[in-house]
C-alpha atoms as a PDB file:
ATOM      1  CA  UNK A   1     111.084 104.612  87.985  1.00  0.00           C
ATOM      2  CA  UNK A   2     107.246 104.635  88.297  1.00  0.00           C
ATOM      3  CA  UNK A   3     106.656 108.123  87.511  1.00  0.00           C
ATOM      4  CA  UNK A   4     108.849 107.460  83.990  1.00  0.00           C
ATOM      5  CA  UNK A   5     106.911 104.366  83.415  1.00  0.00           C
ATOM      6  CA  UNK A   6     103.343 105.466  84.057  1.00  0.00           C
ATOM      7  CA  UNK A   7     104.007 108.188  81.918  1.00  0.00           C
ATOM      8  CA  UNK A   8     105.187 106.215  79.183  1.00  0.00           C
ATOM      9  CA  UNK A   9     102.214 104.090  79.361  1.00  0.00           C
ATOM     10  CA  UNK A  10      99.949 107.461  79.649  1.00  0.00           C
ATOM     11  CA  UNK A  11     101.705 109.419  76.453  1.00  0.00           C
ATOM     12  CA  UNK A  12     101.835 106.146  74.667  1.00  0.00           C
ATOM     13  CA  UNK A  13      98.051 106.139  75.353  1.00  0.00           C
ATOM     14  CA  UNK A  14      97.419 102.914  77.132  1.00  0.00           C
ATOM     15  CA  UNK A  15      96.164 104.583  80.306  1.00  0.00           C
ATOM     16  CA  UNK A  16      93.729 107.124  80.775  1.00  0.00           C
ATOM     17  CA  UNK A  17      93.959 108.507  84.566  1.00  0.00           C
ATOM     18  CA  UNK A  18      91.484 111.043  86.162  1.00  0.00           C
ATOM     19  CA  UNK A  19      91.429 112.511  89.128  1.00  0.00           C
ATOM     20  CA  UNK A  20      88.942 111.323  91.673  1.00  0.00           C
ATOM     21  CA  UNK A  21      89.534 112.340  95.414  1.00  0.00           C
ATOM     22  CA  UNK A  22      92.020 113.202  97.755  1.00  0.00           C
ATOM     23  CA  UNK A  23      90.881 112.572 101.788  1.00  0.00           C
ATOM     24  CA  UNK A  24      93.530 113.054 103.883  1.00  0.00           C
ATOM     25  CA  UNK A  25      92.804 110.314 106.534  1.00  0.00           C
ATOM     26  CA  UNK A  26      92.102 107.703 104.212  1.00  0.00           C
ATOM     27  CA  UNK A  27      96.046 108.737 102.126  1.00  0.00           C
ATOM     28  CA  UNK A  28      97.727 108.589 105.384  1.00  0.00           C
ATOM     29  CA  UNK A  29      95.806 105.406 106.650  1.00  0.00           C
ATOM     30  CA  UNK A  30      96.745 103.413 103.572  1.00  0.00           C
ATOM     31  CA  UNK A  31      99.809 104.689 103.003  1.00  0.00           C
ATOM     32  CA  UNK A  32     100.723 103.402 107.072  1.00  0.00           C
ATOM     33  CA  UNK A  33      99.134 100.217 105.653  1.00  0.00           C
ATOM     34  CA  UNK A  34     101.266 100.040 102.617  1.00  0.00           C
ATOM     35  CA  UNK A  35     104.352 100.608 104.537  1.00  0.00           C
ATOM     36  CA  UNK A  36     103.579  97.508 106.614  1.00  0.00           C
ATOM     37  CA  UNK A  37     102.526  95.255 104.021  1.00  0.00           C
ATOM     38  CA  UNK A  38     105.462  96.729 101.762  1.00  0.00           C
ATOM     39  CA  UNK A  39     108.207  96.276 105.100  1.00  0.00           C
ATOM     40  CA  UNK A  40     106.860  92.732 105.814  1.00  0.00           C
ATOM     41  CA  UNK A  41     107.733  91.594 102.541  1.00  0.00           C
ATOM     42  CA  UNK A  42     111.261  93.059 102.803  1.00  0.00           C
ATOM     43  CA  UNK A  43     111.785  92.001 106.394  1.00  0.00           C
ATOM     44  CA  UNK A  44     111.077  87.909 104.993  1.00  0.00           C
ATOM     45  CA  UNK A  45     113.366  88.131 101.691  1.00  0.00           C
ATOM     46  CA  UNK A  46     115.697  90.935 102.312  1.00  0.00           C
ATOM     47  CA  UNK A  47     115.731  91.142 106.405  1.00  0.00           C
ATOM     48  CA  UNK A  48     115.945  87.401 106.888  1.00  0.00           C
ATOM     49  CA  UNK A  49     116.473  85.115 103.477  1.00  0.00           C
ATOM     50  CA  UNK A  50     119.076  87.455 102.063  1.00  0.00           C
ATOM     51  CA  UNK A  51     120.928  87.745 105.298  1.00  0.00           C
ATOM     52  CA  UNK A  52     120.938  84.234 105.815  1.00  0.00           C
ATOM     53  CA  UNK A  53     122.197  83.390 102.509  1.00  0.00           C
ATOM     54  CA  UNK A  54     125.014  86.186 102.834  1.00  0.00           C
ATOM     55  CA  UNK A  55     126.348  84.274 105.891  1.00  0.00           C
ATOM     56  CA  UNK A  56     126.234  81.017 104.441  1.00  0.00           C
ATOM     57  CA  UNK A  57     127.747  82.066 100.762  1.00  0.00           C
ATOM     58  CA  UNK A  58     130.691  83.564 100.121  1.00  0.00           C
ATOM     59  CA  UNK A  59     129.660  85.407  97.467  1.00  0.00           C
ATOM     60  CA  UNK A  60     127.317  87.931  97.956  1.00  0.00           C
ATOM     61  CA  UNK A  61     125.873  87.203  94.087  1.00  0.00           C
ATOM     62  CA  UNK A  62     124.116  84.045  96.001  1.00  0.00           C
ATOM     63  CA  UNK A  63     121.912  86.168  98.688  1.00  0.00           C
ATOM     64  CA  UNK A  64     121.106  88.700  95.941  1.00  0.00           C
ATOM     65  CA  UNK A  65     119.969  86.335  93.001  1.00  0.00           C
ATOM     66  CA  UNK A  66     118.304  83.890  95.808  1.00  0.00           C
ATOM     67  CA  UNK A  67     116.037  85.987  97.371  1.00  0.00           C
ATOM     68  CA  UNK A  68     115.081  87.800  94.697  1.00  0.00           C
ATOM     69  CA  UNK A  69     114.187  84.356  92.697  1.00  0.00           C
ATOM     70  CA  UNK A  70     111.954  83.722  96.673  1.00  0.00           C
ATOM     71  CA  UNK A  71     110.776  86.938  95.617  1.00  0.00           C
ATOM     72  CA  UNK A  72     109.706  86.345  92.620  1.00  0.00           C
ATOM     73  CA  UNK A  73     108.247  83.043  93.716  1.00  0.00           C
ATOM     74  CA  UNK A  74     105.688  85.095  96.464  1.00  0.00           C
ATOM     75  CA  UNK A  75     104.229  86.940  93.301  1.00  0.00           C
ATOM     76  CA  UNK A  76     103.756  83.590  91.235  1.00  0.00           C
ATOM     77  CA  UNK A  77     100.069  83.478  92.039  1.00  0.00           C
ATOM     78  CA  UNK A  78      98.800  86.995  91.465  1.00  0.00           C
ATOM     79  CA  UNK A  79      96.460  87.649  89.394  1.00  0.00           C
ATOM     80  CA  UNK A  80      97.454  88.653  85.622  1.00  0.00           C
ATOM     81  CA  UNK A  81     101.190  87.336  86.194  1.00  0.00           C
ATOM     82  CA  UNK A  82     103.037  86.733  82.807  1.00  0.00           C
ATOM     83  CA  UNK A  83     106.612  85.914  82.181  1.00  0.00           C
ATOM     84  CA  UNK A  84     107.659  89.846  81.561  1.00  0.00           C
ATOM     85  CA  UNK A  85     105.714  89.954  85.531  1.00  0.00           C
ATOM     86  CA  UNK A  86     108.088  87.554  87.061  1.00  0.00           C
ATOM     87  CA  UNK A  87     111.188  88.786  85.110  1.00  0.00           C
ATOM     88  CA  UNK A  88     109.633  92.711  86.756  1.00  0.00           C
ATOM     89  CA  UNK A  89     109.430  91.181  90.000  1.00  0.00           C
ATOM     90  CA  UNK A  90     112.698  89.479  90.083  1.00  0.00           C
ATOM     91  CA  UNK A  91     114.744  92.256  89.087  1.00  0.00           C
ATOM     92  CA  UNK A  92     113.037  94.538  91.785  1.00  0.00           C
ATOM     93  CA  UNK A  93     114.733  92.095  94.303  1.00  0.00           C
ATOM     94  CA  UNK A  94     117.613  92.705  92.688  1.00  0.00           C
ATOM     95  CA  UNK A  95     117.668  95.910  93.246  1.00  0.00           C
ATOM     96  CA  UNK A  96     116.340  96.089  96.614  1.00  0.00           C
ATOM     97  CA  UNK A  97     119.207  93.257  97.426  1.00  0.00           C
ATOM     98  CA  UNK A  98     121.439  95.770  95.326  1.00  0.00           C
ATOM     99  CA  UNK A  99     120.812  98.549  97.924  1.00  0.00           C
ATOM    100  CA  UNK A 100     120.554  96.570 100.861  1.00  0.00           C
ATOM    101  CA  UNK A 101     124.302  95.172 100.132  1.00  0.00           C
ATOM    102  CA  UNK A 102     125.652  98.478  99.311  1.00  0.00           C
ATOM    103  CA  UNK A 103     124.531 100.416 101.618  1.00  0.00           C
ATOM    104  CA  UNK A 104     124.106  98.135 104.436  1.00  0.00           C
ATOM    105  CA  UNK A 105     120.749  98.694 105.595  1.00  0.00           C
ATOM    106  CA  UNK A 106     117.259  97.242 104.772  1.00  0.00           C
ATOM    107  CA  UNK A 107     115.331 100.777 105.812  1.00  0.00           C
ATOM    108  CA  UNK A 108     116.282 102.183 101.857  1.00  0.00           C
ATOM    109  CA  UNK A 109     114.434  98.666 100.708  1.00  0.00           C
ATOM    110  CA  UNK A 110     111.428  99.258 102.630  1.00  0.00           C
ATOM    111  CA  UNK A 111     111.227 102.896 101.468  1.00  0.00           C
ATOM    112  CA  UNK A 112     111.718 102.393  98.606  1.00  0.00           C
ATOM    113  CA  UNK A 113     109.130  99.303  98.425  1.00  0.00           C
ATOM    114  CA  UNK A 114     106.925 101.295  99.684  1.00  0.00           C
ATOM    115  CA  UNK A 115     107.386 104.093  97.509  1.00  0.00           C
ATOM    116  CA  UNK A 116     107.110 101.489  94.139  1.00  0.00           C
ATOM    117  CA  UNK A 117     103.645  99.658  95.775  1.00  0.00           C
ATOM    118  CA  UNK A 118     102.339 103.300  97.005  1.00  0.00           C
ATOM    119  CA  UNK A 119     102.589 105.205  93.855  1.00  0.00           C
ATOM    120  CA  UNK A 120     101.231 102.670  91.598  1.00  0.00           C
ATOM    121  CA  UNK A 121      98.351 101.765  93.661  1.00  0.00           C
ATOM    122  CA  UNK A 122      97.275 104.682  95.714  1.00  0.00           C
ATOM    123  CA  UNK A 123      98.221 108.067  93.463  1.00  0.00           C
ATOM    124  CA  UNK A 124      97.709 106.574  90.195  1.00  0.00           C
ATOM    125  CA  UNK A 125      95.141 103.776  90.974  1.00  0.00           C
ATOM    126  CA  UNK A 126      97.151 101.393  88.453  1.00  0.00           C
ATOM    127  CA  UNK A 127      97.351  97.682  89.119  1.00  0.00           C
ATOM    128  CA  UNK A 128     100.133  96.926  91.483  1.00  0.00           C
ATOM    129  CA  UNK A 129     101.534  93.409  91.089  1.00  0.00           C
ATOM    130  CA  UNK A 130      97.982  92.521  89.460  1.00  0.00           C
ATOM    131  CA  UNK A 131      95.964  94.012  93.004  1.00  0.00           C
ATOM    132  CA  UNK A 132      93.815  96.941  92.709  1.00  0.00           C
ATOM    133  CA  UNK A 133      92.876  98.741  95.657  1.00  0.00           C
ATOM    134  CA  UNK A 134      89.096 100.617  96.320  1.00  0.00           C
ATOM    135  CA  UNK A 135      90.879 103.740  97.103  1.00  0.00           C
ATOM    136  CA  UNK A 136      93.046 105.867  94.865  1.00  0.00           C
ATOM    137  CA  UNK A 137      93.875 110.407  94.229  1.00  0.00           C
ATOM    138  CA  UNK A 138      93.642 108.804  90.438  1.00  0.00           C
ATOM    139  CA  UNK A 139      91.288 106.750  88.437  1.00  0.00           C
ATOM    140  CA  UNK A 140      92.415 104.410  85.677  1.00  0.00           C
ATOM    141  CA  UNK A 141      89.713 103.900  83.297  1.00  0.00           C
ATOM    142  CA  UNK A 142      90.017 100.188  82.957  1.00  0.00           C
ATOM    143  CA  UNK A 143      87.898 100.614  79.451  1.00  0.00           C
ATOM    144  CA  UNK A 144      90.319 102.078  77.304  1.00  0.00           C
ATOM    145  CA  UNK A 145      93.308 100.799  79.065  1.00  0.00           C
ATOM    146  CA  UNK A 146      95.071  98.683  75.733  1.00  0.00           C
ATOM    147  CA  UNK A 147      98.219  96.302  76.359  1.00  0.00           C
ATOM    148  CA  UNK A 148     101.969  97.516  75.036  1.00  0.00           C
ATOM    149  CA  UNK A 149     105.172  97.723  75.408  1.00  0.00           C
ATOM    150  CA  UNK A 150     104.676  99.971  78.532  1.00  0.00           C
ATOM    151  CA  UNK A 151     101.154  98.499  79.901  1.00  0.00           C
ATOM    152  CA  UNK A 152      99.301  95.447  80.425  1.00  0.00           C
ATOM    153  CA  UNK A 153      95.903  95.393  81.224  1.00  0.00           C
ATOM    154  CA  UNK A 154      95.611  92.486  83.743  1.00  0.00           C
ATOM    155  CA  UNK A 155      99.177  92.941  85.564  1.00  0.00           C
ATOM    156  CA  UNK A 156      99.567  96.961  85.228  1.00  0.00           C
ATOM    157  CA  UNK A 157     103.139  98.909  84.291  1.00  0.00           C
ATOM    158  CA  UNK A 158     105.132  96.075  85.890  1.00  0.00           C
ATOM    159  CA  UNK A 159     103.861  93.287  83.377  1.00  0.00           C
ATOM    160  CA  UNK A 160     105.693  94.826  80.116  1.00  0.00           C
ATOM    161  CA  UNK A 161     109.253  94.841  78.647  1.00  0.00           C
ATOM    162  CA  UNK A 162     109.550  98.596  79.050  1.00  0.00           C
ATOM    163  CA  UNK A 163     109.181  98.515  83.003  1.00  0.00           C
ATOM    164  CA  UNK A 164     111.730  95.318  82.995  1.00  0.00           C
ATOM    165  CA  UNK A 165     114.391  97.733  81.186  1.00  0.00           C
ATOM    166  CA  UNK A 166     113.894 100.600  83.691  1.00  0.00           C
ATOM    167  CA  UNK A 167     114.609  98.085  86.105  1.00  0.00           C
ATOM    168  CA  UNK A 168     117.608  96.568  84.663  1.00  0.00           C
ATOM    169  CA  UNK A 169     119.321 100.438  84.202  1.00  0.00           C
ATOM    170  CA  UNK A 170     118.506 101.250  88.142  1.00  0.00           C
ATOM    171  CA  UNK A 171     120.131  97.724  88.765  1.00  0.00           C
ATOM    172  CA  UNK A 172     122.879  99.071  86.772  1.00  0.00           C
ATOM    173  CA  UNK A 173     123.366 102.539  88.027  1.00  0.00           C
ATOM    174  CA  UNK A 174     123.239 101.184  91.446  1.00  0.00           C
ATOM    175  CA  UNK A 175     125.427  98.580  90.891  1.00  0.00           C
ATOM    176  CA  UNK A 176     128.317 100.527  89.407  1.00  0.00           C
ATOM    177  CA  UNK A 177     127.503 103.270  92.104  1.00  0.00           C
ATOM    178  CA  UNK A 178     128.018 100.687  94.834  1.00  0.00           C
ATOM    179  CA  UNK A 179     131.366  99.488  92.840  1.00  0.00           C
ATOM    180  CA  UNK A 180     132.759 102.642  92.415  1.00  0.00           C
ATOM    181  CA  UNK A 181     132.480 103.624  96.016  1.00  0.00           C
ATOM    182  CA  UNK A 182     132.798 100.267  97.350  1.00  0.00           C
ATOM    183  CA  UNK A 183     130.946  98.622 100.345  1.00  0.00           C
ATOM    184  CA  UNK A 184     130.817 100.424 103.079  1.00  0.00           C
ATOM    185  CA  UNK A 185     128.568 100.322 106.195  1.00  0.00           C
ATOM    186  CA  UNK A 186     126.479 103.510 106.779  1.00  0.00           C
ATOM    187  CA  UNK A 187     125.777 103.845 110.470  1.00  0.00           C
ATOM    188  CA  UNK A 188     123.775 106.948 111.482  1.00  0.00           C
ATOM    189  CA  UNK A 189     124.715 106.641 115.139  1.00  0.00           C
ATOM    190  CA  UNK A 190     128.443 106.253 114.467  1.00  0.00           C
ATOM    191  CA  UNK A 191     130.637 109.187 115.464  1.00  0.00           C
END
């Protein structure tokens, strides 16, 4: 989703990326960092909000709208945040909600957290959530980066209208995926 949206934004010539460095210490260092940060995040709305809210709701709609609005809410300070931001933001928590409920684990949310926070910030050294990191393997050239449909300038590829209808097709695709072959738990250590 990332990879189709930074390229967007790079074709459509919003961003221009160069390559800096790659040190090997430094990727893995952050990337154990990113994990944490990314996991921490997921362990408060989708480890303990969303799981609370399943066992008090019937409906499972409830925990998946309500922590992802408590997601959205964490975000509501960062720097650059605009409406299309939040709306971004929210509908990431539905999809991590989306995959938690389907396939009944939180470990695909905090890869896949990590994977969103990791690739924006550390490969392509884009804003991520409005943060910009010191290290990055690419350099955005903040000079000639313009706003559009697929990039804003002070929030990065998750601020425009483009990233929000990625978003909304993976919450799709996931959600008819989970409906067509229904809930089921996915235990590794079952026989």
């Amino acid at each position: 989703m990332n990879g189709c949206c930074i390229l967007v934004a790079w074709l459509h010539k919003d961003i221009a990326l160069t390559y800096d460095a790659f040190h090997l210490a430094s990727f893995i260092g952050i990337f154990v960092t990113v994990f944490i940060q990314s996991s921490a995040e997921e362990l408060l709305c989708r480890g303990f909000l969303y799981q609370k809210l399943r066992r008090s709701y019937q409906k499972p709609v409830v925990a998946i709208v309500g922590n992802s609005l408590f997601f959205a809410f964490l975000h509501l300070f960062n720097d650059g945040v605009t409406i299309l931001s939040l709306i971004n933001i929210f509908l990431v928590g539905i999809l991590f909600s989306l995959l938690v409920y389907y396939m009944d684990s939180i470990w695909c949310a905090f890869a896949l957290h990590t994977a969103w926070n990791f690739t924006q910030n550390i490969i392509f050294g884009l804003p991520n959530s409005g943060m910009m990191v010191p290290y990055s393997v690419f350099k955005l050239d903040a000079a000639t980066a313009a706003n559009s449909f697929a990039y804003d300038v002070g929030f990065g590829i998750e601020g425009t209208i483009f990233a929000d209808i990625v978003l909304l097709a993976a919450c799709i695709i996931i959600y008819l995926w989970g409906r067509k072959h229904g809930k089921q738990a996915y235990n590794v250590w079952a026989e």
